[in-house]
PDB file of N, CA and C in Angstrom:
ATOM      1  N   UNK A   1     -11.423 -72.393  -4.743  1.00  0.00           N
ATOM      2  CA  UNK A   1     -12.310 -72.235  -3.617  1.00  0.00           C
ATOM      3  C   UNK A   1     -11.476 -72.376  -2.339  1.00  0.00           C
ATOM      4  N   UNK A   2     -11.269 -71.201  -1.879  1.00  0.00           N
ATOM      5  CA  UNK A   2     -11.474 -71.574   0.392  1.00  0.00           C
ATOM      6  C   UNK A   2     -11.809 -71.885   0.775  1.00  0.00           C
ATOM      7  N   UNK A   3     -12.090 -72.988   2.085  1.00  0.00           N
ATOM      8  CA  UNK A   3     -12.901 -72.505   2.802  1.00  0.00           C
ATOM      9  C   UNK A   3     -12.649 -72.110   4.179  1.00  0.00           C
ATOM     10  N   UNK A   4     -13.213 -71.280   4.932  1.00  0.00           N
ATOM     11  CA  UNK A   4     -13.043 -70.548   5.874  1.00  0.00           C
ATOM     12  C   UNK A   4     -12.339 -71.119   6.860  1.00  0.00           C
ATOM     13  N   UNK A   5     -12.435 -72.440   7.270  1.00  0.00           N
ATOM     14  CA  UNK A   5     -11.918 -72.841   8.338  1.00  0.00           C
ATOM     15  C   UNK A   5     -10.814 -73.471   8.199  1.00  0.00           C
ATOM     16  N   UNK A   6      -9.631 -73.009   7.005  1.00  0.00           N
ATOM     17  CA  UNK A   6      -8.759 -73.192   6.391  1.00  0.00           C
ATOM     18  C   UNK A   6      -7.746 -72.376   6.352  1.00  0.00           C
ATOM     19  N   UNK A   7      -8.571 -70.403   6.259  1.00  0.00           N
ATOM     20  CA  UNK A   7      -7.677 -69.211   6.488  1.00  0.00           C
ATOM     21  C   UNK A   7      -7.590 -68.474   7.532  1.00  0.00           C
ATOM     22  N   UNK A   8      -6.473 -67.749   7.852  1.00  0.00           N
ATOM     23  CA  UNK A   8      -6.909 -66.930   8.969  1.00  0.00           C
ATOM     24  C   UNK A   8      -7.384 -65.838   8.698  1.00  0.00           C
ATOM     25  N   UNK A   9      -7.790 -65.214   9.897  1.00  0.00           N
ATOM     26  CA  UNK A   9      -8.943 -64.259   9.710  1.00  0.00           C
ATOM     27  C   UNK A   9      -7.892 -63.097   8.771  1.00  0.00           C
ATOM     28  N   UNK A  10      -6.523 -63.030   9.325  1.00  0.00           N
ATOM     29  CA  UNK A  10      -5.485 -62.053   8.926  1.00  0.00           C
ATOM     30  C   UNK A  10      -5.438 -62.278   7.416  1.00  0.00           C
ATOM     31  N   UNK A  11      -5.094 -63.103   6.456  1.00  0.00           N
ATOM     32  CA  UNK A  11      -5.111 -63.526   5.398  1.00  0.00           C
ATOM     33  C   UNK A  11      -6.402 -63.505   4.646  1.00  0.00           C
ATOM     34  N   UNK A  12      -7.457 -63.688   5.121  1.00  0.00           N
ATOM     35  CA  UNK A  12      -8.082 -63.519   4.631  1.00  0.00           C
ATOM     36  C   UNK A  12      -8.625 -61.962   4.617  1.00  0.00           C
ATOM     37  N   UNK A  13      -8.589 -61.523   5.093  1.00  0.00           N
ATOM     38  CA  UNK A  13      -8.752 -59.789   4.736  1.00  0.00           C
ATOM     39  C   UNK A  13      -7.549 -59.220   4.011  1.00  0.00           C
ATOM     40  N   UNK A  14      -6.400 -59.676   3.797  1.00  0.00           N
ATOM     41  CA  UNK A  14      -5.185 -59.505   2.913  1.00  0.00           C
ATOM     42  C   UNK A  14      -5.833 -59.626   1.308  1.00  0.00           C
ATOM     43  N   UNK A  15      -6.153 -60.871   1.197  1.00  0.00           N
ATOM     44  CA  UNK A  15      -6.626 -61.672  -0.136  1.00  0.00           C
ATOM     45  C   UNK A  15      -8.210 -60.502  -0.800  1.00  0.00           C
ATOM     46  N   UNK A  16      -9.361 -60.324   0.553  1.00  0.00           N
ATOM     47  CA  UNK A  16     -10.481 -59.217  -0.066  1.00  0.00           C
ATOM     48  C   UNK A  16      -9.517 -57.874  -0.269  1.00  0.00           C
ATOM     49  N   UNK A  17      -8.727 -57.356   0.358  1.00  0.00           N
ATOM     50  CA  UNK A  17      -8.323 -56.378   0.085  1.00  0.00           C
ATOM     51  C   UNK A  17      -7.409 -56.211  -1.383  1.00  0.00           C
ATOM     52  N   UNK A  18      -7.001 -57.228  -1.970  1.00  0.00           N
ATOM     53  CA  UNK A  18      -6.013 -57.554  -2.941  1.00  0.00           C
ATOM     54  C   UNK A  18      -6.964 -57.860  -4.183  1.00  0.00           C
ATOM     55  N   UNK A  19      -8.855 -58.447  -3.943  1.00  0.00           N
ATOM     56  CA  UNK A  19      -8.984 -58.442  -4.777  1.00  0.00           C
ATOM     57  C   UNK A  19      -8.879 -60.102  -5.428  1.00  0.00           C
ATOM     58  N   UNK A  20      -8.717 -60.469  -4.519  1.00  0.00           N
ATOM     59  CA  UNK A  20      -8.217 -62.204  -4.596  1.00  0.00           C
ATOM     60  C   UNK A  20      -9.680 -63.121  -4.461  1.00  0.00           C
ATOM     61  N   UNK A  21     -10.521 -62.296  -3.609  1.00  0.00           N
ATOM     62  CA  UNK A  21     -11.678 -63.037  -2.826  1.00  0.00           C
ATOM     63  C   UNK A  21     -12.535 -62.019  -3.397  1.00  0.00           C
ATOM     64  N   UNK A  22     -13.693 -62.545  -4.330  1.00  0.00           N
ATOM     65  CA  UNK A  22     -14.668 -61.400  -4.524  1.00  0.00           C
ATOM     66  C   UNK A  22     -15.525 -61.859  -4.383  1.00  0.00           C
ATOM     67  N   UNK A  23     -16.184 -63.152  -3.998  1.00  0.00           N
ATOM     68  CA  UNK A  23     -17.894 -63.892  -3.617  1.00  0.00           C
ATOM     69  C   UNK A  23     -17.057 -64.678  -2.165  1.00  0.00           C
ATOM     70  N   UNK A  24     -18.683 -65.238  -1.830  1.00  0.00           N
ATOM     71  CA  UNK A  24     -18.447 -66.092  -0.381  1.00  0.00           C
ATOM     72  C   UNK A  24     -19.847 -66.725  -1.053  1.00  0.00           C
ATOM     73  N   UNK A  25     -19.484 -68.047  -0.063  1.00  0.00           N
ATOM     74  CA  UNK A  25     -20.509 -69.347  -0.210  1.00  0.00           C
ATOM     75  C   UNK A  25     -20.842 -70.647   0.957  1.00  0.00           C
ATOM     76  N   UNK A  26     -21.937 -70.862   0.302  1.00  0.00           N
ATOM     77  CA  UNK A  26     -22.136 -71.629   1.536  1.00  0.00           C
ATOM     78  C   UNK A  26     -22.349 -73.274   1.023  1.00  0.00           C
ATOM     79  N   UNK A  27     -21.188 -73.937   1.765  1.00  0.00           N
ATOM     80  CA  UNK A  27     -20.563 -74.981   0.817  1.00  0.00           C
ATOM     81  C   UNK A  27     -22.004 -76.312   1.022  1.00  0.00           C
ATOM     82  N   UNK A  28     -22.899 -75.868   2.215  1.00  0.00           N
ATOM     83  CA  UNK A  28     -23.494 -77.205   2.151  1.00  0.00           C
ATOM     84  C   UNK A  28     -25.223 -76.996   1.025  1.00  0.00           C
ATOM     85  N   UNK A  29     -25.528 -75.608   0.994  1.00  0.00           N
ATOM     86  CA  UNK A  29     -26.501 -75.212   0.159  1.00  0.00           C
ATOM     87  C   UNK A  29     -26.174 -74.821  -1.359  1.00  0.00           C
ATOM     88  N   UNK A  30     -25.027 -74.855  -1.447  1.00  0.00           N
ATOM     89  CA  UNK A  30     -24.446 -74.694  -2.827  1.00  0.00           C
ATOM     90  C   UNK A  30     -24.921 -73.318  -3.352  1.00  0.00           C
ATOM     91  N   UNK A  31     -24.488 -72.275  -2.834  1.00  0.00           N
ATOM     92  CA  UNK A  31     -25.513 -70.878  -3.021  1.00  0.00           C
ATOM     93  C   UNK A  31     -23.569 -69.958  -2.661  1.00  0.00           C
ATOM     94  N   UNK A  32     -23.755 -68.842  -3.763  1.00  0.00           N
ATOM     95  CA  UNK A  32     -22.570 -68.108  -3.853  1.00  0.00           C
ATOM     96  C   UNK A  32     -22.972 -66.781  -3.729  1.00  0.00           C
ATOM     97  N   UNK A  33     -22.648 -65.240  -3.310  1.00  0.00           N
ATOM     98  CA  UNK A  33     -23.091 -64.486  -3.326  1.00  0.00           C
ATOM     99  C   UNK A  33     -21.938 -63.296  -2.863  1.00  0.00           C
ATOM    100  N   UNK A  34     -22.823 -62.016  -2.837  1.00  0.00           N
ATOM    101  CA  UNK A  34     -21.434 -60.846  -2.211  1.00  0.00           C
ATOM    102  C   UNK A  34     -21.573 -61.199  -0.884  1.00  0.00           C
ATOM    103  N   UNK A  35     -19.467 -60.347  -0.767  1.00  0.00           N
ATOM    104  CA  UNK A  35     -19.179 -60.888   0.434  1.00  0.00           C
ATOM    105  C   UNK A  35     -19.926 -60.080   1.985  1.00  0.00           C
ATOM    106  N   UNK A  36     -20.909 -58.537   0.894  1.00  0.00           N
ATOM    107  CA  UNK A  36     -21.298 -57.940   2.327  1.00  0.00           C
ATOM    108  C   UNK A  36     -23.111 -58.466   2.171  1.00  0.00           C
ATOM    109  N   UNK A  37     -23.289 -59.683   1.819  1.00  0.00           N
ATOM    110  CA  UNK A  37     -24.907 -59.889   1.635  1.00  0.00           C
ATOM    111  C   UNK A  37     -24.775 -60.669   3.297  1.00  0.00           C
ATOM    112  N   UNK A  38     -26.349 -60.030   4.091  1.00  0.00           N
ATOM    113  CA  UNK A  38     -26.491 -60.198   5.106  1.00  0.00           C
ATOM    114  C   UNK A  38     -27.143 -61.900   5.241  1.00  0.00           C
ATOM    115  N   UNK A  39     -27.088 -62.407   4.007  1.00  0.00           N
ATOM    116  CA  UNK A  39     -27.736 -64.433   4.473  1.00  0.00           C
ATOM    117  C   UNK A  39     -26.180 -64.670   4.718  1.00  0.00           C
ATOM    118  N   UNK A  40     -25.391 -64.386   4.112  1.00  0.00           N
ATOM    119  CA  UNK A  40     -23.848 -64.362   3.495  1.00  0.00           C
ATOM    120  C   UNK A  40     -23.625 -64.984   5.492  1.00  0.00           C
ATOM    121  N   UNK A  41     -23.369 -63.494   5.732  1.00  0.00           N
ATOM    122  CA  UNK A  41     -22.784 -62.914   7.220  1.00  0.00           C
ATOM    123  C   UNK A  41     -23.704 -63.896   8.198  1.00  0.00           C
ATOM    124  N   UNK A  42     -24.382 -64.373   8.128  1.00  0.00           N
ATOM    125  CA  UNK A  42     -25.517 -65.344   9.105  1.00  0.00           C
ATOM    126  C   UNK A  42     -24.682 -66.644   8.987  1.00  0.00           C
ATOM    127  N   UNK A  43     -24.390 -67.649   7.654  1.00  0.00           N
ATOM    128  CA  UNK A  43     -23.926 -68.401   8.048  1.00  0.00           C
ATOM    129  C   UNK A  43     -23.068 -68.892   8.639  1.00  0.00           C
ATOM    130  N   UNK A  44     -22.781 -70.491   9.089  1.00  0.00           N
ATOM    131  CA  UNK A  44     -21.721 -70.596   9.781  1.00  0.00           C
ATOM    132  C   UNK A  44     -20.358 -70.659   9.492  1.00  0.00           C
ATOM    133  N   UNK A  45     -19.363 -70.750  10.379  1.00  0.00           N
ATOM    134  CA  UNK A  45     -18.296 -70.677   9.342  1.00  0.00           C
ATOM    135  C   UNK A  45     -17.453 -71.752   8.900  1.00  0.00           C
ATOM    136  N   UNK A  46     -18.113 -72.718   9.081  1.00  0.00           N
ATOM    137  CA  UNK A  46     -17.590 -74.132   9.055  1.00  0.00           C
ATOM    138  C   UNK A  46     -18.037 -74.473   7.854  1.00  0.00           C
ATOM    139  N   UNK A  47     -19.157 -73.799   7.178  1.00  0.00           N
ATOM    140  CA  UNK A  47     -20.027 -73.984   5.836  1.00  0.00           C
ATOM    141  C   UNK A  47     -19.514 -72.757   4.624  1.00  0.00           C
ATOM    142  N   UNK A  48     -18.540 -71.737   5.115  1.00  0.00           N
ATOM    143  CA  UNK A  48     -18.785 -70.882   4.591  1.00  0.00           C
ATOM    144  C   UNK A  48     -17.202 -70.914   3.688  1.00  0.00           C
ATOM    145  N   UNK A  49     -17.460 -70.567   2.690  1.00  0.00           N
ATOM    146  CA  UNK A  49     -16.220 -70.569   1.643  1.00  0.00           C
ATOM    147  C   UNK A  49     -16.141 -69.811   0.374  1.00  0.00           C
ATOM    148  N   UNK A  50     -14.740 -69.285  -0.027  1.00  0.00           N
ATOM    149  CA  UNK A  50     -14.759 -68.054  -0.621  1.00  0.00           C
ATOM    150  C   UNK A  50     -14.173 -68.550  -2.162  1.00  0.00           C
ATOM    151  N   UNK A  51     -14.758 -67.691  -3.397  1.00  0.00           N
ATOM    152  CA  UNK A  51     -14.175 -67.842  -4.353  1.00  0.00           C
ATOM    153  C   UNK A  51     -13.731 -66.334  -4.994  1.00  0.00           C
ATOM    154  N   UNK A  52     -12.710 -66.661  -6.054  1.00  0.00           N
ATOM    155  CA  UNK A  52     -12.156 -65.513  -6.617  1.00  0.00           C
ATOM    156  C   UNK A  52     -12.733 -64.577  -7.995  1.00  0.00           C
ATOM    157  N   UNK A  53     -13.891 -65.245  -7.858  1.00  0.00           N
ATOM    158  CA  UNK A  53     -14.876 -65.105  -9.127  1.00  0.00           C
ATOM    159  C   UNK A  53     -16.365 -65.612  -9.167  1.00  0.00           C
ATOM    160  N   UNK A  54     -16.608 -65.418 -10.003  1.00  0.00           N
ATOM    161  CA  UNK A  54     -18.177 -65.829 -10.268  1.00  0.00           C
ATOM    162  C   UNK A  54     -18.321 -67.126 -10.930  1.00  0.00           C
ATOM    163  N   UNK A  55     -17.120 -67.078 -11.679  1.00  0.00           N
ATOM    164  CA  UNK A  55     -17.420 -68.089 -12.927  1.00  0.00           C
ATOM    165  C   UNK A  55     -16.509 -69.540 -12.003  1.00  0.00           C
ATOM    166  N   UNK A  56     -16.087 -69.333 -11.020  1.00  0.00           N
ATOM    167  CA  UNK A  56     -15.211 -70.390 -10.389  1.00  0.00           C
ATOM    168  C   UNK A  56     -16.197 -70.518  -9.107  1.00  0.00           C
ATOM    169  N   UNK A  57     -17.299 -70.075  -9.004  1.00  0.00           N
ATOM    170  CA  UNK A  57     -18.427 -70.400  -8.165  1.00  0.00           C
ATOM    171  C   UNK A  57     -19.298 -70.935  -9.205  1.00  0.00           C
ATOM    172  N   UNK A  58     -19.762 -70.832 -10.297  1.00  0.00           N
ATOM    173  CA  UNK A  58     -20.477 -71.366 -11.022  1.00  0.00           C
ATOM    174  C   UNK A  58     -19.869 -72.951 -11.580  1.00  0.00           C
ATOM    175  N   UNK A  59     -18.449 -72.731 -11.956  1.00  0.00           N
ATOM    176  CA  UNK A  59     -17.910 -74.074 -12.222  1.00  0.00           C
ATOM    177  C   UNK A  59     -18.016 -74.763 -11.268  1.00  0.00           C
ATOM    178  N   UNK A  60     -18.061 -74.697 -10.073  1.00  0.00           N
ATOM    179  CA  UNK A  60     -18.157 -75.810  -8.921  1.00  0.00           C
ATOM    180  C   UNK A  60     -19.289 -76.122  -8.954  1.00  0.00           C
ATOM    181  N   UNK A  61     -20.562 -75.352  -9.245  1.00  0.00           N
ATOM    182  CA  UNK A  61     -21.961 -75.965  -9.410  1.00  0.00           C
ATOM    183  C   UNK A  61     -22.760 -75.222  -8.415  1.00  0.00           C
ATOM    184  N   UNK A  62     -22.445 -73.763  -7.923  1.00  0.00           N
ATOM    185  CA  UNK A  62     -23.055 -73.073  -7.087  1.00  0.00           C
ATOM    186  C   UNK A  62     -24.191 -72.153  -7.395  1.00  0.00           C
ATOM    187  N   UNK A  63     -25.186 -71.794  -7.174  1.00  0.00           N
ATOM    188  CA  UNK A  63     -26.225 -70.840  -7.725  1.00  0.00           C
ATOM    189  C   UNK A  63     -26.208 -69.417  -6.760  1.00  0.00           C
ATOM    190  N   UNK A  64     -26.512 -68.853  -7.518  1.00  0.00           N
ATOM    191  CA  UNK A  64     -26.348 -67.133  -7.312  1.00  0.00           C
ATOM    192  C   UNK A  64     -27.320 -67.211  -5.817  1.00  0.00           C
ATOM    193  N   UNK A  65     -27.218 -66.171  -5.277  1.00  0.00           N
ATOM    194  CA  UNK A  65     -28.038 -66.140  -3.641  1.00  0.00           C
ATOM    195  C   UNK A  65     -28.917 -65.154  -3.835  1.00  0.00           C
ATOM    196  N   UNK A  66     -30.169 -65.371  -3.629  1.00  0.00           N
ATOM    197  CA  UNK A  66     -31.663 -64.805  -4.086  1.00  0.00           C
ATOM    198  C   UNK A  66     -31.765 -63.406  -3.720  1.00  0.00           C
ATOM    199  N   UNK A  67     -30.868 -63.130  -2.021  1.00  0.00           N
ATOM    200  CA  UNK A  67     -30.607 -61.993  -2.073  1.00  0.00           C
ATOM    201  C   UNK A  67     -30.186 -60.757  -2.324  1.00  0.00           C
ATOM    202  N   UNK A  68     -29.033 -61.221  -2.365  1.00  0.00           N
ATOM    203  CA  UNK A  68     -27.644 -59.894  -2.634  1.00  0.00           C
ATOM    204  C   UNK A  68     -27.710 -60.147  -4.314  1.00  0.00           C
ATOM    205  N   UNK A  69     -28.036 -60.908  -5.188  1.00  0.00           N
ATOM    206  CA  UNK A  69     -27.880 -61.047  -6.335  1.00  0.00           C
ATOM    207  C   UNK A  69     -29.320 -61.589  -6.929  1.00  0.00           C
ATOM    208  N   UNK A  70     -29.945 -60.332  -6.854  1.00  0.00           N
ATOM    209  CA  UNK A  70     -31.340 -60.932  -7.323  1.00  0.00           C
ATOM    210  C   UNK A  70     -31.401 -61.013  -9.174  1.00  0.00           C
ATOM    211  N   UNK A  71     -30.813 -60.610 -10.264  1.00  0.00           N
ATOM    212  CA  UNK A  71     -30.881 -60.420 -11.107  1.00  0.00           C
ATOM    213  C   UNK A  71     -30.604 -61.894 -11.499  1.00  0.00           C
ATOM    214  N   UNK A  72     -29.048 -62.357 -11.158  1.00  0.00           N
ATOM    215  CA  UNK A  72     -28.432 -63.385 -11.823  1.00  0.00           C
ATOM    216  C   UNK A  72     -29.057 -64.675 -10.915  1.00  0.00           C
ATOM    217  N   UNK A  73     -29.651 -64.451  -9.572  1.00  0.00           N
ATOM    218  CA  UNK A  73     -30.775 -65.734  -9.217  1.00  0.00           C
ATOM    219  C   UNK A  73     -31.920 -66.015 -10.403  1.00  0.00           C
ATOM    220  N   UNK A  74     -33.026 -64.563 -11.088  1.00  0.00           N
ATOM    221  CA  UNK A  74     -33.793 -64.864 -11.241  1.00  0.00           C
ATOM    222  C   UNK A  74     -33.037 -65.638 -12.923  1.00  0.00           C
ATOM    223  N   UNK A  75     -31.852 -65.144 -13.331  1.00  0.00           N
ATOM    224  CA  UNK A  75     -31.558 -65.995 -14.824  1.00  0.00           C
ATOM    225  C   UNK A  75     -31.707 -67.373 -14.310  1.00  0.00           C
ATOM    226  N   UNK A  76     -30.376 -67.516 -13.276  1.00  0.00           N
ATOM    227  CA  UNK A  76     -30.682 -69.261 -13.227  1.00  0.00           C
ATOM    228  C   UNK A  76     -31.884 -69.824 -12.699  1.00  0.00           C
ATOM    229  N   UNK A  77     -32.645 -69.169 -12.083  1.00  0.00           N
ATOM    230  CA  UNK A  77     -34.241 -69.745 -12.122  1.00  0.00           C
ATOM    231  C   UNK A  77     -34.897 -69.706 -12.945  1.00  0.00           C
ATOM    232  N   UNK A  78     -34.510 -69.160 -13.813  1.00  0.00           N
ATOM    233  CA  UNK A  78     -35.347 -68.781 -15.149  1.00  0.00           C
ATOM    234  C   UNK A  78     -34.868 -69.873 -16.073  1.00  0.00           C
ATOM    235  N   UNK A  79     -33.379 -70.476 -16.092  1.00  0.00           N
ATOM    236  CA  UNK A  79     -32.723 -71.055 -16.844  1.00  0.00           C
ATOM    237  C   UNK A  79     -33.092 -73.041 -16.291  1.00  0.00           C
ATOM    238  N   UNK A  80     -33.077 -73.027 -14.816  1.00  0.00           N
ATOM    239  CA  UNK A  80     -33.399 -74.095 -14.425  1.00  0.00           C
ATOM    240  C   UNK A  80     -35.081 -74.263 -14.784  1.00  0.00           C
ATOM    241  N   UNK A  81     -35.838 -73.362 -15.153  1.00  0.00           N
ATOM    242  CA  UNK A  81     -37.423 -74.196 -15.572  1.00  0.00           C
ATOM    243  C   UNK A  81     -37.444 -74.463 -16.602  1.00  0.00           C
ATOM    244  N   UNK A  82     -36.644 -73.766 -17.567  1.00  0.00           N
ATOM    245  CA  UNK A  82     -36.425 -73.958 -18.976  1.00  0.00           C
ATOM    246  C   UNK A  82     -35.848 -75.304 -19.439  1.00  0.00           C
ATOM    247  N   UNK A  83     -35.492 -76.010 -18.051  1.00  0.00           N
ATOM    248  CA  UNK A  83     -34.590 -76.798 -18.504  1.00  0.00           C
ATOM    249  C   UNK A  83     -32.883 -76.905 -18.691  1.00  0.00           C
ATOM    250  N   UNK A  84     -32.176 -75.948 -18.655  1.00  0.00           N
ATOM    251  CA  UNK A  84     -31.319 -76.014 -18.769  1.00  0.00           C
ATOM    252  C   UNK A  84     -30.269 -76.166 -17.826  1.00  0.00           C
ATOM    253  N   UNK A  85     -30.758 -76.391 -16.647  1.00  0.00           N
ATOM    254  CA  UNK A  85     -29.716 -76.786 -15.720  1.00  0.00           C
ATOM    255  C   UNK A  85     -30.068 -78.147 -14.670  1.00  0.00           C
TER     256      UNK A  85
END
Protein backbone atom coordinates (compact mmCIF):
# COMPACT_ATOMS: atom_id res chain seq x y z
CA UNK A 1 0.00 0.00 0.00
CA UNK A 2 0.89 3.98 -0.78
CA UNK A 3 -0.24 6.44 0.39
CA UNK A 4 -0.58 9.53 -1.51
CA UNK A 5 1.03 11.92 0.57
CA UNK A 6 4.11 9.83 0.36
CA UNK A 7 4.50 9.92 -3.75
CA UNK A 8 4.97 12.39 -6.12
CA UNK A 9 2.54 13.25 -8.40
CA UNK A 10 5.53 12.34 -11.17
CA UNK A 11 5.99 8.78 -9.79
CA UNK A 12 3.03 8.15 -9.29
CA UNK A 13 1.74 8.32 -12.85
CA UNK A 14 5.12 6.35 -13.75
CA UNK A 15 3.93 3.34 -11.37
CA UNK A 16 -0.28 3.61 -13.13
CA UNK A 17 1.36 3.69 -16.29
CA UNK A 18 3.70 0.56 -15.54
CA UNK A 19 0.85 -1.16 -14.16
CA UNK A 20 2.26 -1.05 -10.59
CA UNK A 21 -0.93 0.86 -9.17
CA UNK A 22 -4.23 -0.68 -10.27
CA UNK A 23 -6.93 0.34 -7.26
CA UNK A 24 -6.95 3.57 -4.98
CA UNK A 25 -8.41 3.80 -1.42
CA UNK A 26 -9.54 5.59 1.11
CA UNK A 27 -7.45 4.76 4.14
CA UNK A 28 -9.89 6.20 6.84
CA UNK A 29 -13.28 4.37 5.39
CA UNK A 30 -11.48 1.30 4.52
CA UNK A 31 -13.20 1.19 0.94
CA UNK A 32 -10.82 0.26 -2.30
CA UNK A 33 -11.93 0.85 -5.77
CA UNK A 34 -10.87 1.93 -9.64
CA UNK A 35 -8.53 4.47 -9.98
CA UNK A 36 -11.03 6.49 -12.51
CA UNK A 37 -14.28 5.94 -9.97
CA UNK A 38 -15.63 9.47 -9.39
CA UNK A 39 -16.16 8.85 -5.00
CA UNK A 40 -12.39 7.70 -5.74
CA UNK A 41 -11.42 11.39 -7.34
CA UNK A 42 -13.61 13.37 -4.47
CA UNK A 43 -11.56 12.21 -1.74
CA UNK A 44 -8.94 13.82 0.05
CA UNK A 45 -5.57 13.23 -0.46
CA UNK A 46 -4.30 12.87 2.82
CA UNK A 47 -6.87 9.76 3.08
CA UNK A 48 -6.23 8.50 -0.19
CA UNK A 49 -3.90 5.44 -0.95
CA UNK A 50 -2.99 3.15 -3.69
CA UNK A 51 -2.62 -0.61 -4.01
CA UNK A 52 -1.14 -2.93 -6.66
CA UNK A 53 -4.00 -5.31 -6.60
CA UNK A 54 -7.18 -6.32 -5.32
CA UNK A 55 -6.16 -9.03 -3.23
CA UNK A 56 -3.48 -6.62 -1.34
CA UNK A 57 -6.54 -4.25 -0.77
CA UNK A 58 -8.52 -7.03 0.53
CA UNK A 59 -5.58 -8.37 2.75
CA UNK A 60 -5.38 -5.08 4.51
CA UNK A 61 -9.12 -5.40 5.32
CA UNK A 62 -10.59 -3.00 2.67
CA UNK A 63 -14.12 -3.48 1.01
CA UNK A 64 -14.86 -3.02 -2.62
CA UNK A 65 -16.53 0.74 -3.29
CA UNK A 66 -20.34 0.46 -3.98
CA UNK A 67 -19.70 2.46 -6.93
CA UNK A 68 -17.17 1.79 -9.51
CA UNK A 69 -17.37 -1.91 -8.34
CA UNK A 70 -20.84 -2.74 -7.86
CA UNK A 71 -20.65 -6.54 -8.46
CA UNK A 72 -17.76 -7.39 -5.96
CA UNK A 73 -19.54 -4.71 -3.24
CA UNK A 74 -22.75 -6.59 -3.58
CA UNK A 75 -20.52 -10.28 -2.86
CA UNK A 76 -19.03 -8.76 0.21
CA UNK A 77 -22.40 -7.50 1.30
CA UNK A 78 -23.79 -10.47 0.53
CA UNK A 79 -20.89 -12.30 2.32
CA UNK A 80 -20.92 -9.89 5.43
CA UNK A 81 -24.92 -10.86 6.22
CA UNK A 82 -24.13 -14.30 5.81
CA UNK A 83 -21.81 -13.94 8.29
CA UNK A 84 -18.74 -14.34 6.95
CA UNK A 85 -16.89 -11.37 7.45
Amino acid sequence: MIQHNEISSLELKHKIRKGEILFGGNKKLKIYGLLNCKSGMRMLQQNRVFFSSEKEAKELGYRPCGNCMKAAYKSWQNRKLDGFI
